[in-house]
Protein backbone atom coordinates (compact mmCIF):
# COMPACT_ATOMS: atom_id res chain seq x y z
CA UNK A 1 0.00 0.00 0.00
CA UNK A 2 0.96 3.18 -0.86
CA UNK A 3 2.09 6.60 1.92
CA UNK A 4 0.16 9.55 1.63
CA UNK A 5 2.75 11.28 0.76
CA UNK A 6 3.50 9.08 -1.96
CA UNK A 7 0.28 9.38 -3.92
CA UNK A 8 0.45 12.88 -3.26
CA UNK A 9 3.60 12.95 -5.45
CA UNK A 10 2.49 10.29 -7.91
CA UNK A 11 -0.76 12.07 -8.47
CA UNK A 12 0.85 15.32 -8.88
CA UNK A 13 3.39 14.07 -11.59
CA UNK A 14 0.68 12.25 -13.23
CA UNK A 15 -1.25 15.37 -13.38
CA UNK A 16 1.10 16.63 -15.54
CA UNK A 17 0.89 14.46 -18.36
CA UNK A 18 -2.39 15.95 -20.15
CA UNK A 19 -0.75 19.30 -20.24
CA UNK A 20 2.51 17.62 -22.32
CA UNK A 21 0.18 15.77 -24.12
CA UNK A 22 -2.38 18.59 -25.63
CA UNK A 23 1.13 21.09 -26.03
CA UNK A 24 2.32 18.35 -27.57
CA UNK A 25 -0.68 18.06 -29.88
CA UNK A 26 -0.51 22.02 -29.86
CA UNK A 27 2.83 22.28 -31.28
CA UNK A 28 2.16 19.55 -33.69
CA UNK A 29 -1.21 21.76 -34.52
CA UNK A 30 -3.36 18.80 -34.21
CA UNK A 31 -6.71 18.60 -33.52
CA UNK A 32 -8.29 16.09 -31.24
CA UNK A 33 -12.54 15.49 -30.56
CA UNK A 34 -13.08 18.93 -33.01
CA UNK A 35 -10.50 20.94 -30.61
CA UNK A 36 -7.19 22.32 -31.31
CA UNK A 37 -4.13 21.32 -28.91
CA UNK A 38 -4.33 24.92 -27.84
CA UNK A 39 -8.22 24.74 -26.90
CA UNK A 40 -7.96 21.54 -24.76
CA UNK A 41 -4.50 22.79 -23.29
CA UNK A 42 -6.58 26.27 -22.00
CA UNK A 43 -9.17 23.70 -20.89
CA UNK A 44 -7.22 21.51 -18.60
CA UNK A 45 -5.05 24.26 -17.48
CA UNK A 46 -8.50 26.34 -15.94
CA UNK A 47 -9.69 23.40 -14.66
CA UNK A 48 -6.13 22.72 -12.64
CA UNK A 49 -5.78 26.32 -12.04
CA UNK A 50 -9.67 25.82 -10.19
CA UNK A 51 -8.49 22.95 -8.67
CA UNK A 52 -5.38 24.52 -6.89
CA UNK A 53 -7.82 27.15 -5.65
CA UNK A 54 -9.92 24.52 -3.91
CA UNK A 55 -6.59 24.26 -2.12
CA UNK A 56 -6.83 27.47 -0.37
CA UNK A 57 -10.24 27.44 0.07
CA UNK A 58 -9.83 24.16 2.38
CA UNK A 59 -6.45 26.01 3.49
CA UNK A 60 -8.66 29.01 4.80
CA UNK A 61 -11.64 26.76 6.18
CA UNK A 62 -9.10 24.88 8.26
CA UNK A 63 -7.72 27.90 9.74
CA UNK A 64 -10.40 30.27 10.10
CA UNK A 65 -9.66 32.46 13.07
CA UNK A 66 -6.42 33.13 11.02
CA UNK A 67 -6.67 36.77 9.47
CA UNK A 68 -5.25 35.77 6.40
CA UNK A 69 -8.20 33.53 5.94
CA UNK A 70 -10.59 36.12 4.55
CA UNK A 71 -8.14 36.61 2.05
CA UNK A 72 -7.64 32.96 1.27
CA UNK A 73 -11.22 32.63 0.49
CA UNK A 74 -11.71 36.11 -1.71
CA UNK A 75 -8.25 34.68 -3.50
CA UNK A 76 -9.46 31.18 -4.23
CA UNK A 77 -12.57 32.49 -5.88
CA UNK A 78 -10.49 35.14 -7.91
CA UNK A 79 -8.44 32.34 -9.48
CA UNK A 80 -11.41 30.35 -10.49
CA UNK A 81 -12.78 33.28 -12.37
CA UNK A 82 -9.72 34.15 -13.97
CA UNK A 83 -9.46 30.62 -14.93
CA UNK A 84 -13.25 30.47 -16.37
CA UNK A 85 -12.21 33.95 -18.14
CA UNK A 86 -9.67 32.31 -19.49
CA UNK A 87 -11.58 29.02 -21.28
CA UNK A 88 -14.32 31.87 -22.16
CA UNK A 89 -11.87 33.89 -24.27
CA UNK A 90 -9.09 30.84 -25.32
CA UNK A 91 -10.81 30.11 -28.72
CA UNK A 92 -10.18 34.26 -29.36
CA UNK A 93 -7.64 35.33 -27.58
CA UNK A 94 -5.46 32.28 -26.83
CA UNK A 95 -1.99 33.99 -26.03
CA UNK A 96 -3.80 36.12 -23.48
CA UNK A 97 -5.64 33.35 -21.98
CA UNK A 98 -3.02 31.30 -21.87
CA UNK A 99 -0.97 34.04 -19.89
CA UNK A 100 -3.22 34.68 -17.82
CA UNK A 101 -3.23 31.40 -16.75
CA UNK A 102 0.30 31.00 -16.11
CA UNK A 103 0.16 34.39 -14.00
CA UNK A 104 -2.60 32.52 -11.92
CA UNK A 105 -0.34 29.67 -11.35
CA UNK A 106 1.94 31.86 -10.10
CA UNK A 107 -0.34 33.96 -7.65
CA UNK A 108 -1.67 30.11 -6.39
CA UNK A 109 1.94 29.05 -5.81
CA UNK A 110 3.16 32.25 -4.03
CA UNK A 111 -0.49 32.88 -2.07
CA UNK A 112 -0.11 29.00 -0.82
CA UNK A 113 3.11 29.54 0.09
CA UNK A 114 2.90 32.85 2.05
CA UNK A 115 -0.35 31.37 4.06
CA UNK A 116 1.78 27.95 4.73
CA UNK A 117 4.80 30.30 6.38
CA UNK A 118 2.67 31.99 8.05
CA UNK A 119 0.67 29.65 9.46
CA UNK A 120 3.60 27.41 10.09
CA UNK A 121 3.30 24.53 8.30
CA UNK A 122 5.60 22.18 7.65
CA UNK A 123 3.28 18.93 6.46
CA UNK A 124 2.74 16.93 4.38
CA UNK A 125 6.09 16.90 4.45
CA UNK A 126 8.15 17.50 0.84
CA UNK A 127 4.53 19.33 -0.03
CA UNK A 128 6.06 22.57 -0.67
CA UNK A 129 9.21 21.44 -2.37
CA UNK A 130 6.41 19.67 -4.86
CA UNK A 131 4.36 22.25 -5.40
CA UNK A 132 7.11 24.36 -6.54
CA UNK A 133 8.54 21.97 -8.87
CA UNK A 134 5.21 20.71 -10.69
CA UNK A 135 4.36 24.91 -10.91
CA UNK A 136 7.43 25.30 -12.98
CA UNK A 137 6.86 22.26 -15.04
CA UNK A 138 3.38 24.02 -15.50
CA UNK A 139 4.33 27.30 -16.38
CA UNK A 140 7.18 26.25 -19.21
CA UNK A 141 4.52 24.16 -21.06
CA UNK A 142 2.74 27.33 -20.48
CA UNK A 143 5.43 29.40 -22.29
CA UNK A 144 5.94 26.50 -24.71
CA UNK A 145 2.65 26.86 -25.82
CA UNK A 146 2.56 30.73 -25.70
CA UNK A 147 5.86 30.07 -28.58
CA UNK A 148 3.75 28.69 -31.10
């Protein structure tokens, strides 16, 4: 049986697979089920983006009393919008959405970050040191896709 921690890595990685493969089909300007690379890249990448957000909404419900909570919460649901903003205008404006998603990555990364420092914590352990490493992987397939 797998550790916690151990799916927590293996799901992570794994997560990053459909954004290699639809850059991959973006760079190779193939279209899959009637969508562009680019379109389905945009797609998963909001949906992540939302995902990650979830984070600090659970972050901020677990530590309430915390003033940094309140912002937590008014974050989490700024990232989701950018990210639906972002699948709204990707068959348009792909560069831009694309971007913007990358910038939200970013602002998830640092805002988890700060709140974990401050709050002081230190587990799962290795979670940080993850999050930082599948966020890069993120945003250069961002910026590889943003090339083409």
């Amino acid at each position: 049986m797998h550790e916690p921690n151990t799916i927590m890595k293996e799901l992570g990685y794994l997560g990053l697979i459909p954004f290699v493969v639809t850059a991959l089909l973006a760079v190779a300007d193939i279209t899959l089920f009637n969508l562009s690379g680019q379109q389905m890249f945009i797609a998963y990448s909001a949906v992540i983006l939302s995902f990650l957000s979830g984070i600090l909404w659970g972050n901020a419900i677990d530590h309430i009393s915390h003033t940094l909570s309140r912002n937590a919460l008014i974050l989490s649901n700024l990232f989701v919008l950018l990210a639906w903003a972002a699948i709204l205008q990707g068959h348009k404006h792909a560069l831009i959405a694309i971007a913007l998603l990358a910038l939200g990555y970013v602002a998830v990364w640092f805002a988890e970050k700060l709140i974990r420092q401050t709050e002081g914590e230190v587990n799962p352990k290795g979670y940080q040191t993850l999050r930082g490493r599948l966020t890069a992987g993120v945003i250069v397939l961002h910026g590889l896709v943003m090339l083409i």
